[in-house]
PDB file of N, CA and C in Angstrom:
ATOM      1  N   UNK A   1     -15.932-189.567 138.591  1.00  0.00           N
ATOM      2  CA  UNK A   1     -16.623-188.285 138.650  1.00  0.00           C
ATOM      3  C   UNK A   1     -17.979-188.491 139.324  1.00  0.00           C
ATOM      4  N   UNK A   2     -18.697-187.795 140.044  1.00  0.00           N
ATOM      5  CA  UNK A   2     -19.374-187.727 141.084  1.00  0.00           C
ATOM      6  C   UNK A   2     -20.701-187.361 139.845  1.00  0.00           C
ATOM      7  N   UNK A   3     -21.655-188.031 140.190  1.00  0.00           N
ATOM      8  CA  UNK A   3     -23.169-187.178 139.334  1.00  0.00           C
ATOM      9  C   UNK A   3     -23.466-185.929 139.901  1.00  0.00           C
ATOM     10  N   UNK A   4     -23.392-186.549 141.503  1.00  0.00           N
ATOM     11  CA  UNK A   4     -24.402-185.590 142.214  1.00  0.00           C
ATOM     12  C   UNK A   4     -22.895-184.699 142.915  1.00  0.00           C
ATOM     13  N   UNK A   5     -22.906-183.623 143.261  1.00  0.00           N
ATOM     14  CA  UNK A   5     -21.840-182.445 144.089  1.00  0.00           C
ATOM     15  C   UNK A   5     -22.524-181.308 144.609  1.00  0.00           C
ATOM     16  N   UNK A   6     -21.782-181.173 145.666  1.00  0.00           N
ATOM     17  CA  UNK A   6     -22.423-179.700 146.588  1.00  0.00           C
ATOM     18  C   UNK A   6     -22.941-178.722 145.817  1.00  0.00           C
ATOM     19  N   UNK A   7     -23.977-177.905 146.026  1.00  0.00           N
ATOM     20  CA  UNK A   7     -24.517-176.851 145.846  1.00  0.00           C
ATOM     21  C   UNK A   7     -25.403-177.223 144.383  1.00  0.00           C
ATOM     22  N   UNK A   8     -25.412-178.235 143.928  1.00  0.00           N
ATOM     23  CA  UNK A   8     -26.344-179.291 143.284  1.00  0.00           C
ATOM     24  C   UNK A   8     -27.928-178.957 144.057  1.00  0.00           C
ATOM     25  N   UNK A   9     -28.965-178.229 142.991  1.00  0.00           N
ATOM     26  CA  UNK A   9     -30.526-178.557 142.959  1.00  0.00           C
ATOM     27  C   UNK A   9     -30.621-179.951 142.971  1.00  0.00           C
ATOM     28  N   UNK A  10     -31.375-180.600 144.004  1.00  0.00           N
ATOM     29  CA  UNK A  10     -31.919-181.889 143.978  1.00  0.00           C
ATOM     30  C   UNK A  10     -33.214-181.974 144.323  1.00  0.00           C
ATOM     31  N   UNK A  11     -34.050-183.362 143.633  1.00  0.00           N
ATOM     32  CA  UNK A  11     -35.375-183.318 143.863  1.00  0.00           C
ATOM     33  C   UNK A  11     -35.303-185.017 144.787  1.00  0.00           C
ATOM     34  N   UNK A  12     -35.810-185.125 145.790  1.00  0.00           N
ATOM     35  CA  UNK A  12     -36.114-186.439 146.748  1.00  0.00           C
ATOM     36  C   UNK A  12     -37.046-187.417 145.351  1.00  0.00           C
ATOM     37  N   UNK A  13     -36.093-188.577 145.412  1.00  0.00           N
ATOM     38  CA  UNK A  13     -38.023-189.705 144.542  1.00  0.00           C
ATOM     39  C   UNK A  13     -37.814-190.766 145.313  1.00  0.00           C
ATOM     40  N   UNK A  14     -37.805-190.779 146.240  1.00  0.00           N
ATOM     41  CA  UNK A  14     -38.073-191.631 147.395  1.00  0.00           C
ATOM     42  C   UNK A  14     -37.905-191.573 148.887  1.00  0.00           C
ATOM     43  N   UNK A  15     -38.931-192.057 149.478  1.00  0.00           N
ATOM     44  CA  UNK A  15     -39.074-191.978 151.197  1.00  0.00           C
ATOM     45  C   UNK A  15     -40.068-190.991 151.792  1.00  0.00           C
ATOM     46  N   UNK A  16     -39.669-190.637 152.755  1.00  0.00           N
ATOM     47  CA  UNK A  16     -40.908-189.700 153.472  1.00  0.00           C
ATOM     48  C   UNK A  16     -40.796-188.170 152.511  1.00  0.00           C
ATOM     49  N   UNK A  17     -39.674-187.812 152.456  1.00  0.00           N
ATOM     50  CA  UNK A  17     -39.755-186.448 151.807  1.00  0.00           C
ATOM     51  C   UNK A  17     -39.363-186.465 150.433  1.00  0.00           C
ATOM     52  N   UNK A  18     -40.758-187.386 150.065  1.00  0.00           N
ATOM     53  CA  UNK A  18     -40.759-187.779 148.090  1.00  0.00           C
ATOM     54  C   UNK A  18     -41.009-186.558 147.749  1.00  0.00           C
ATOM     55  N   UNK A  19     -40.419-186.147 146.745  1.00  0.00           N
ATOM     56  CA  UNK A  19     -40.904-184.510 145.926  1.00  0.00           C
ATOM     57  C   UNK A  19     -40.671-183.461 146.084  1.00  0.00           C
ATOM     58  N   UNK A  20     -40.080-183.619 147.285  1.00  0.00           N
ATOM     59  CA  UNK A  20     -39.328-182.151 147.876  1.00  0.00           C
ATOM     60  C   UNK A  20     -38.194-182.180 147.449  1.00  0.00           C
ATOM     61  N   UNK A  21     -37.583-180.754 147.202  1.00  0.00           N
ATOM     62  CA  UNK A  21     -36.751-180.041 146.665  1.00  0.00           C
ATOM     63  C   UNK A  21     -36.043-179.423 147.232  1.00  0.00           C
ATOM     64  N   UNK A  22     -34.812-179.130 147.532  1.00  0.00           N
ATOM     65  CA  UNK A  22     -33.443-178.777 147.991  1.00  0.00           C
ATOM     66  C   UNK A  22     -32.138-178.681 147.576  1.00  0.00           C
ATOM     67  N   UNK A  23     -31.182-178.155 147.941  1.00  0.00           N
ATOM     68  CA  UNK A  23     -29.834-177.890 147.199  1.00  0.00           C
ATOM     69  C   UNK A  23     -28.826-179.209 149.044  1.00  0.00           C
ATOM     70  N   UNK A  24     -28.253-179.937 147.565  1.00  0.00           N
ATOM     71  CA  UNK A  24     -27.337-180.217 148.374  1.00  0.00           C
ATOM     72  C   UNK A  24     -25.971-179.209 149.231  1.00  0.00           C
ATOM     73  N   UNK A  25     -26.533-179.815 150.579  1.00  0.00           N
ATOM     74  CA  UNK A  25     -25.248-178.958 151.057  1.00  0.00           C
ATOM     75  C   UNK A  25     -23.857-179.813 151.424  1.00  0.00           C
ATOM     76  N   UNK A  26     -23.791-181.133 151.709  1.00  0.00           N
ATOM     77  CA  UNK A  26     -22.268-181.500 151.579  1.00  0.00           C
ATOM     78  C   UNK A  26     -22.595-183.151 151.003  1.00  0.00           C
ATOM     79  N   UNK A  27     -21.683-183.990 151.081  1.00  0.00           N
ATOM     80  CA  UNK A  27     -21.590-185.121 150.018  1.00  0.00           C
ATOM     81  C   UNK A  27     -20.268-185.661 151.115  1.00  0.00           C
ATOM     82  N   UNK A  28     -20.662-186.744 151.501  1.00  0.00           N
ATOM     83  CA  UNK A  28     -19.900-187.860 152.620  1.00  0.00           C
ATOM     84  C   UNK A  28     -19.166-188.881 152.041  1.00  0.00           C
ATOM     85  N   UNK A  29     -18.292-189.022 152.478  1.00  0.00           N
ATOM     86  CA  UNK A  29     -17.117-190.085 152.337  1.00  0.00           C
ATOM     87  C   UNK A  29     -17.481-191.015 151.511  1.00  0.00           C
ATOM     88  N   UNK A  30     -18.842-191.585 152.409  1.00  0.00           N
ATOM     89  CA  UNK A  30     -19.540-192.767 151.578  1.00  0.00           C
ATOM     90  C   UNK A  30     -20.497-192.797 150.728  1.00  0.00           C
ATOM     91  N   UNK A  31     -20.185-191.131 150.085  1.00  0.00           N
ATOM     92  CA  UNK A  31     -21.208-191.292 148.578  1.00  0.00           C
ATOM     93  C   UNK A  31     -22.586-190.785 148.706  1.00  0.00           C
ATOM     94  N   UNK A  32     -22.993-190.884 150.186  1.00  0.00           N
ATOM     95  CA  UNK A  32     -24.030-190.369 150.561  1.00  0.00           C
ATOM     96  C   UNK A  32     -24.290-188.591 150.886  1.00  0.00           C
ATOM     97  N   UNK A  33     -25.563-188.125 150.433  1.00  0.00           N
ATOM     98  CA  UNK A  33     -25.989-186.427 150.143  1.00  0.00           C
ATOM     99  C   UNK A  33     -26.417-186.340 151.616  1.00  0.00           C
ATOM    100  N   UNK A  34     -26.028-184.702 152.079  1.00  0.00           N
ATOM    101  CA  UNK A  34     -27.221-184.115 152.639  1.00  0.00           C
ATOM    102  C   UNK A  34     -27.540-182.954 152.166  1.00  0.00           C
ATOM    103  N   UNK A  35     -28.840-183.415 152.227  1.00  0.00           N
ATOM    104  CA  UNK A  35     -30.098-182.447 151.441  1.00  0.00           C
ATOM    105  C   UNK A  35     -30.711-180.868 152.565  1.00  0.00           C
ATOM    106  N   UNK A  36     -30.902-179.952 151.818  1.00  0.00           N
ATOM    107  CA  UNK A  36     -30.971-178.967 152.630  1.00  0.00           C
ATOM    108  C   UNK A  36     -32.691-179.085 152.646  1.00  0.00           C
ATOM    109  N   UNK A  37     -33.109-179.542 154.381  1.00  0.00           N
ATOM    110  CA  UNK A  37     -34.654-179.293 154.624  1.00  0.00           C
ATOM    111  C   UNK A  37     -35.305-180.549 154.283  1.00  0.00           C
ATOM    112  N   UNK A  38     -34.340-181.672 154.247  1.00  0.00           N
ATOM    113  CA  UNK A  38     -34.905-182.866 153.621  1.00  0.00           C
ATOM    114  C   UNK A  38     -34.191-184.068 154.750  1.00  0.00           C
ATOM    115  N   UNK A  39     -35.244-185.240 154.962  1.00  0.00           N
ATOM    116  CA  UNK A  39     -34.962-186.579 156.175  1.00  0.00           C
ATOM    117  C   UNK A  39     -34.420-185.884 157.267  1.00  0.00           C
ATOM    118  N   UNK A  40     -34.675-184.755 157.745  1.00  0.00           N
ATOM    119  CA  UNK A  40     -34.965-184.109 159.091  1.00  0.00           C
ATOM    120  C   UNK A  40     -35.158-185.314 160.199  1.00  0.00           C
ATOM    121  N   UNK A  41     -34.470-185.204 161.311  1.00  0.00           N
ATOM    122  CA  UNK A  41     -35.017-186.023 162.650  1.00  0.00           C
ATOM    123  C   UNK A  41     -34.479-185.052 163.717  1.00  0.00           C
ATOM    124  N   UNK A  42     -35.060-185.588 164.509  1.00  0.00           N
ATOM    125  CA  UNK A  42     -34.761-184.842 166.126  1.00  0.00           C
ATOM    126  C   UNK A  42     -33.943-185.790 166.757  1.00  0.00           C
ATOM    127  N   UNK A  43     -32.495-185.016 167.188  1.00  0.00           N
ATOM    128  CA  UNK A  43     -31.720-185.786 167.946  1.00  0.00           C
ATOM    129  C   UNK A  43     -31.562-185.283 169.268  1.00  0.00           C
ATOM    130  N   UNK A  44     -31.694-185.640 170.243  1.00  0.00           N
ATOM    131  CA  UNK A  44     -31.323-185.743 171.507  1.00  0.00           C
ATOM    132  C   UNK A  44     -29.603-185.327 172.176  1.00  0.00           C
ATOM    133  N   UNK A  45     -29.665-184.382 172.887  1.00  0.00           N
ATOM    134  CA  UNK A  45     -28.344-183.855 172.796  1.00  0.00           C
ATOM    135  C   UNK A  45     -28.203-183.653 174.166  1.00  0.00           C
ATOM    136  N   UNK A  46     -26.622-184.229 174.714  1.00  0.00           N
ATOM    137  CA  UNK A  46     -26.832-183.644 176.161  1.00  0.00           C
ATOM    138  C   UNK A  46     -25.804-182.481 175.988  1.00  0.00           C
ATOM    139  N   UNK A  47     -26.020-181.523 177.481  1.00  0.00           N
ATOM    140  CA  UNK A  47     -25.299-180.567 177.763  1.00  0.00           C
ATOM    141  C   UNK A  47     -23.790-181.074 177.946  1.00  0.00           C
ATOM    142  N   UNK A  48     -22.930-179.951 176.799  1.00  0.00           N
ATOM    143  CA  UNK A  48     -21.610-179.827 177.292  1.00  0.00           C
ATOM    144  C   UNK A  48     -20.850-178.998 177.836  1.00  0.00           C
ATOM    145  N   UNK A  49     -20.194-178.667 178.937  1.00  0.00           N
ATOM    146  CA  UNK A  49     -20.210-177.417 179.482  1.00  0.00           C
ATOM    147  C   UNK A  49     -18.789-177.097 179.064  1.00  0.00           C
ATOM    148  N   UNK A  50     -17.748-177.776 178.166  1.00  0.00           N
ATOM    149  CA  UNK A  50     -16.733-177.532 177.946  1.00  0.00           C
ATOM    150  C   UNK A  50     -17.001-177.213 176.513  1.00  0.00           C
ATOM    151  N   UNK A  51     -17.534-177.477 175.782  1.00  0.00           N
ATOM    152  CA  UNK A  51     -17.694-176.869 174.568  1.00  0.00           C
ATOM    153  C   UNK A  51     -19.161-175.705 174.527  1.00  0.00           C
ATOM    154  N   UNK A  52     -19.496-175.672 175.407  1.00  0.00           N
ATOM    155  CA  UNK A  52     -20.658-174.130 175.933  1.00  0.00           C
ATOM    156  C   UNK A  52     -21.775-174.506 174.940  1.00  0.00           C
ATOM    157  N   UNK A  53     -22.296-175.832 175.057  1.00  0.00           N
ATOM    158  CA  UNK A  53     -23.516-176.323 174.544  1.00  0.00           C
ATOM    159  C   UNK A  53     -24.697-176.711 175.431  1.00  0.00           C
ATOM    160  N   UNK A  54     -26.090-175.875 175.033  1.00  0.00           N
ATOM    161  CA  UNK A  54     -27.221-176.708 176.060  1.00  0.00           C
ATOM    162  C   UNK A  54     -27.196-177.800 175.685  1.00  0.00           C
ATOM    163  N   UNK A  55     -27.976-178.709 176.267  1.00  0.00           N
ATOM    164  CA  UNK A  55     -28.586-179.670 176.047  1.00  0.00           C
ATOM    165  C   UNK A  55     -30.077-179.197 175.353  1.00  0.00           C
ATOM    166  N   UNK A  56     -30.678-181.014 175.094  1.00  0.00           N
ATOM    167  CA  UNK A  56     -31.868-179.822 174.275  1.00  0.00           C
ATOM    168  C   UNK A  56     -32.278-181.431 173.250  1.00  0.00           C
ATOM    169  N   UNK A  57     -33.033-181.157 172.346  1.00  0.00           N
ATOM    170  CA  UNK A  57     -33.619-181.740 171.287  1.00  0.00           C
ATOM    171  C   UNK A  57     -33.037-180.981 170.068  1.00  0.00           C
ATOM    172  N   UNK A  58     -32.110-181.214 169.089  1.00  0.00           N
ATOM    173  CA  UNK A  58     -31.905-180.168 168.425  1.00  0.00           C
ATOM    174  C   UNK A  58     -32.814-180.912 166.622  1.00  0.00           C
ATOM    175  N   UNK A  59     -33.368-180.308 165.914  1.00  0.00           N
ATOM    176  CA  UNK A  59     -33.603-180.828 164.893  1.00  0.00           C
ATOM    177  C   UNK A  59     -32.060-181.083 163.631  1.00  0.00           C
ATOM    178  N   UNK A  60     -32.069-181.894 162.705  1.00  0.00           N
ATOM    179  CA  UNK A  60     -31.088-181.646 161.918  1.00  0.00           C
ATOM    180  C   UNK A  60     -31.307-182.577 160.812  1.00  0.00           C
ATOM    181  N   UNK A  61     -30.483-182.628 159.489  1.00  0.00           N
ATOM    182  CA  UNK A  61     -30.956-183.091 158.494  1.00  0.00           C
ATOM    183  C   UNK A  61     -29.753-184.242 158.346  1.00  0.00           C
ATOM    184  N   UNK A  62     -30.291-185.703 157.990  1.00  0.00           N
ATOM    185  CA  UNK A  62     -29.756-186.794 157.934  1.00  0.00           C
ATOM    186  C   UNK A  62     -29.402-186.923 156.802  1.00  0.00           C
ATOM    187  N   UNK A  63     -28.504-187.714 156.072  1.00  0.00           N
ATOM    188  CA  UNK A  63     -27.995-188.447 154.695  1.00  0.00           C
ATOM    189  C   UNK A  63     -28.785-189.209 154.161  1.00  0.00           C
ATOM    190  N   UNK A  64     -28.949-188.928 152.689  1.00  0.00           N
ATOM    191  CA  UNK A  64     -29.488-189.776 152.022  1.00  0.00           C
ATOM    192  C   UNK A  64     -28.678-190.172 150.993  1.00  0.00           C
ATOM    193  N   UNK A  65     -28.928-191.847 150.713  1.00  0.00           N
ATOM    194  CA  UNK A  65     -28.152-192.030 149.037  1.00  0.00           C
ATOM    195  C   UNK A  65     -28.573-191.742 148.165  1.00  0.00           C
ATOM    196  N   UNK A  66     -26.968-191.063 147.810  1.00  0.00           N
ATOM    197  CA  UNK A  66     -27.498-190.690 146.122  1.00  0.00           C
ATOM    198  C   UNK A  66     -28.270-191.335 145.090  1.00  0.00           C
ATOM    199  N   UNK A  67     -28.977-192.673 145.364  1.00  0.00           N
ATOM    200  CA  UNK A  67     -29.899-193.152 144.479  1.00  0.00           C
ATOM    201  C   UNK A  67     -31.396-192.434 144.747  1.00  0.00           C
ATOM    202  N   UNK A  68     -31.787-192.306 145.560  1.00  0.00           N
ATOM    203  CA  UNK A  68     -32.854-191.599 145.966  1.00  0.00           C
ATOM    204  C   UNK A  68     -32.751-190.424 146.046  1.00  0.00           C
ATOM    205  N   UNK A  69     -32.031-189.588 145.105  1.00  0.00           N
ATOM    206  CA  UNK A  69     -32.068-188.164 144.695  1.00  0.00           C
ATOM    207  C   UNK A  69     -31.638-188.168 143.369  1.00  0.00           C
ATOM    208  N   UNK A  70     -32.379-187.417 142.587  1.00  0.00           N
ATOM    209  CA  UNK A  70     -32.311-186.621 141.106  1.00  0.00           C
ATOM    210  C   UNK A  70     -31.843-185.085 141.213  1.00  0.00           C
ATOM    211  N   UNK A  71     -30.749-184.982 140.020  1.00  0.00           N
ATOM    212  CA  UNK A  71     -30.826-183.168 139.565  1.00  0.00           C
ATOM    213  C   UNK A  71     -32.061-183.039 139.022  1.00  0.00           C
ATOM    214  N   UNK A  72     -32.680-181.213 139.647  1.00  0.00           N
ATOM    215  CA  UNK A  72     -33.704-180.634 138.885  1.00  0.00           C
ATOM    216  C   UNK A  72     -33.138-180.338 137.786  1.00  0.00           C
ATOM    217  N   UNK A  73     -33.487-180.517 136.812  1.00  0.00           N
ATOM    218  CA  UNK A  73     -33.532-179.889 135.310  1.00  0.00           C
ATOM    219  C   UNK A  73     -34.563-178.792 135.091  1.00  0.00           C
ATOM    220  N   UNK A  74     -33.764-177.541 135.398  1.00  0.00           N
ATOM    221  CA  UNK A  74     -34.871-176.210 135.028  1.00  0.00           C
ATOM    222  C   UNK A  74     -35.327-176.019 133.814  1.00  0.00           C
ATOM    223  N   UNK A  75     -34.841-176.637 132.691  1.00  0.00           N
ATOM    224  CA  UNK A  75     -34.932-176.607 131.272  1.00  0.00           C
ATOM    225  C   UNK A  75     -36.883-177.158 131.220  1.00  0.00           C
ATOM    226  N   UNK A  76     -36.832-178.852 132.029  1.00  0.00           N
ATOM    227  CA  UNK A  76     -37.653-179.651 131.818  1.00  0.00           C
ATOM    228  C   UNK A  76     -38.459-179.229 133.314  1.00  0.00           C
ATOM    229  N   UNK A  77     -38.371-178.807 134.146  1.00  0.00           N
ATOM    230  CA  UNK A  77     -39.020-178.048 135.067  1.00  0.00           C
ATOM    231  C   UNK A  77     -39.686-179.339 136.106  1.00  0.00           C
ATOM    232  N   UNK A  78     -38.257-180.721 135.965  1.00  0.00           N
ATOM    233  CA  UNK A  78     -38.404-182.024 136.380  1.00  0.00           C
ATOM    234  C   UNK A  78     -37.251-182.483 136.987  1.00  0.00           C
ATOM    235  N   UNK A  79     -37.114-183.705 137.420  1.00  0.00           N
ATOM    236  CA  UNK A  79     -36.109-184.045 137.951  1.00  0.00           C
ATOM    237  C   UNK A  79     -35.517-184.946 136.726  1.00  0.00           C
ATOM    238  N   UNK A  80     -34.192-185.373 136.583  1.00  0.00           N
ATOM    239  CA  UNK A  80     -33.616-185.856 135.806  1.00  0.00           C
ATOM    240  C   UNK A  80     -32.252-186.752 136.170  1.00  0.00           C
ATOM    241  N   UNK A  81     -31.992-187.839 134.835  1.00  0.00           N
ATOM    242  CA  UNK A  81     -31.211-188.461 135.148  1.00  0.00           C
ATOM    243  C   UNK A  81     -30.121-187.595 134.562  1.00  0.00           C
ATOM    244  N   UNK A  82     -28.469-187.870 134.852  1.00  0.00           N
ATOM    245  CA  UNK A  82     -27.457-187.475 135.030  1.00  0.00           C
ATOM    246  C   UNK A  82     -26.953-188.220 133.818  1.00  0.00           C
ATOM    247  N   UNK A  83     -25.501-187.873 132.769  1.00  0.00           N
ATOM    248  CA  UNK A  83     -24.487-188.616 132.323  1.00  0.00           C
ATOM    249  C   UNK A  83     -23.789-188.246 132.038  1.00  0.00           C
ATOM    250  N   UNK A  84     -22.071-188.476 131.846  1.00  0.00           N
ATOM    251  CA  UNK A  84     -21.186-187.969 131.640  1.00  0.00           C
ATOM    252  C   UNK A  84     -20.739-187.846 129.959  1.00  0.00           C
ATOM    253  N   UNK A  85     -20.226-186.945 129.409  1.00  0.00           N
ATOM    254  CA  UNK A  85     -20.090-186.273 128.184  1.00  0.00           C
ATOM    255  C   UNK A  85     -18.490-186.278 128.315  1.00  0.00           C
ATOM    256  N   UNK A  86     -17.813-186.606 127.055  1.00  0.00           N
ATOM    257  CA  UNK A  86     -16.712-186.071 127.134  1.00  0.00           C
ATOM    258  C   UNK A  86     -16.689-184.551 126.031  1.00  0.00           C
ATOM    259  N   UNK A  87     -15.919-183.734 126.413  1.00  0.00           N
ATOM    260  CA  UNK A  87     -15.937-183.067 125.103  1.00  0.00           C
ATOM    261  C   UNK A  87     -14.890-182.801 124.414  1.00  0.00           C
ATOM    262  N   UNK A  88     -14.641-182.014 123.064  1.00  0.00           N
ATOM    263  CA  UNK A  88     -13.714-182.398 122.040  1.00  0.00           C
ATOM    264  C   UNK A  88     -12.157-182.035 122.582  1.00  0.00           C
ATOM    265  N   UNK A  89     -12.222-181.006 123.304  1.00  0.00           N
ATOM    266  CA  UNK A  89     -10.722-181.231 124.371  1.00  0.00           C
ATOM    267  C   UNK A  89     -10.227-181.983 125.443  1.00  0.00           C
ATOM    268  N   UNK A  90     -11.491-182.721 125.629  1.00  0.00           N
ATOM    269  CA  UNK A  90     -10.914-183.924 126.699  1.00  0.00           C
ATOM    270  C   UNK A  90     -11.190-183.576 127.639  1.00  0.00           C
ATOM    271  N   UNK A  91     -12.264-182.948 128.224  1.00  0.00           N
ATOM    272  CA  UNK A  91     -13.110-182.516 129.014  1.00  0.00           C
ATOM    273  C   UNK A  91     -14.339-183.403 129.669  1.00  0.00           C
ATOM    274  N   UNK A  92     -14.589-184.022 130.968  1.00  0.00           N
ATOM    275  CA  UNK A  92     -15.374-184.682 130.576  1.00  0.00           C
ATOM    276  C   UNK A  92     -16.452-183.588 131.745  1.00  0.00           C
ATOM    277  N   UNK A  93     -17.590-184.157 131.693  1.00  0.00           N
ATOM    278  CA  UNK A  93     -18.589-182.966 132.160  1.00  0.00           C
ATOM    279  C   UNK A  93     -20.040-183.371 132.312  1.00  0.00           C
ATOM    280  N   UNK A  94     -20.557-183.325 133.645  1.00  0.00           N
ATOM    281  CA  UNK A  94     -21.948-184.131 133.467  1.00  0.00           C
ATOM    282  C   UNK A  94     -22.971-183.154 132.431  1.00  0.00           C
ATOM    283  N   UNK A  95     -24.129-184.030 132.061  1.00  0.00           N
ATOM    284  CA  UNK A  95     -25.048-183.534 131.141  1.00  0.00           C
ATOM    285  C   UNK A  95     -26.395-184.655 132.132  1.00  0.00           C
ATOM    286  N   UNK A  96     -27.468-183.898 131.249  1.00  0.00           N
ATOM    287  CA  UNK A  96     -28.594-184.177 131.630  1.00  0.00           C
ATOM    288  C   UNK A  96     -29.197-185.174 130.738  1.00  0.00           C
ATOM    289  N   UNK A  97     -29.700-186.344 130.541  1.00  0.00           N
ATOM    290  CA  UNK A  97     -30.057-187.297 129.501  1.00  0.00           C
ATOM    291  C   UNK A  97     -31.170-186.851 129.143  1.00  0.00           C
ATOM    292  N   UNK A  98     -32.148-186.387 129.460  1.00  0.00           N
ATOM    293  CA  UNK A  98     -33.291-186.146 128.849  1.00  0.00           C
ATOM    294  C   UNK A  98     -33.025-185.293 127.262  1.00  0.00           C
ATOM    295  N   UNK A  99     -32.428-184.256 127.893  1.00  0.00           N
ATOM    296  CA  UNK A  99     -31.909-183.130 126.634  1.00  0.00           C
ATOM    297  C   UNK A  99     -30.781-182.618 126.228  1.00  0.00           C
ATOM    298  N   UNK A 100     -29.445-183.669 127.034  1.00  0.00           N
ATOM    299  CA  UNK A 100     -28.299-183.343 126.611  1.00  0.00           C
ATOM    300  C   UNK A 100     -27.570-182.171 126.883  1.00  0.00           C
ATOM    301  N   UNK A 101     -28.611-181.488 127.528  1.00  0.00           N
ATOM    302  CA  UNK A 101     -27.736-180.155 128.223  1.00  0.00           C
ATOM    303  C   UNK A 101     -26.680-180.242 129.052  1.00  0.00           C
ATOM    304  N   UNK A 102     -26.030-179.533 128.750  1.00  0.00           N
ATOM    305  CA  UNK A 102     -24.557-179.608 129.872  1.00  0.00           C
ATOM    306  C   UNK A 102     -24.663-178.942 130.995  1.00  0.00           C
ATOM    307  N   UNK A 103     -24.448-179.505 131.989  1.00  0.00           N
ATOM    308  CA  UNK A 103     -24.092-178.525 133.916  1.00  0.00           C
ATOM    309  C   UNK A 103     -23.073-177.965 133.739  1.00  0.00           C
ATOM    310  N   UNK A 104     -21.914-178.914 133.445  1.00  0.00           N
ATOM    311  CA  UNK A 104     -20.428-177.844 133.966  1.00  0.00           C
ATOM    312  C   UNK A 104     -19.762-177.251 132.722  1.00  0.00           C
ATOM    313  N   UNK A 105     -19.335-176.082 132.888  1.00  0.00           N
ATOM    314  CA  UNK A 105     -18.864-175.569 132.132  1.00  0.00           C
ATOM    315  C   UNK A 105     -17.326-175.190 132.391  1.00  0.00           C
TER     316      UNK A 105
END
């Protein structure tokens, strides 16, 4: 089971964009997030005239590992660690360690 999954509040605690805040928008093969508005670079793009693309500098947002991202916990109005819960039907379901609150329902 995955801690971190799409459409997941995340807070950055490490690298250039420490502290900033974003919703993951997809989660890669290799485990690795991208963060919406977060490790931004400018890539260099040439013109394709068969797929009707300029060329150009386009900005876009790079992958980060999921170790260097936390769920916000709106409860604690912080970032937080993650753990998995089973519950009494055999359910298992991440929770938040600080306060035991449950995400999935």
């Amino acid at each position: 089971m995955r801690r971190i999954r799409k459409g997941d509040d995340v807070i950055v605690t490490t690298g250039k964009d420490k502290g900033r805040r974003g919703t993951v928008l997809r989660v890669l093969a290799t485990g690795q997030v991208v963060v919406e508005g977060c490790n931004k670079v400018k890539k260099h793009v040439k013109p394709n005239p068969m797929k009707q693309t300029a060329g150009g500098i386009e900005e876009k947002e790079m992958p980060i590992h999921p170790s260097n991202v936390a769920l916000y916990n709106p409860h604690a109005k912080k970032a937080d660690r993650v753990g998995i819960k089973v519950l009494e039907d055999g359910r298992r379901v991440r929770c938040f360690r600080s306060d035991g609150e449950v995400l999935d329902v």
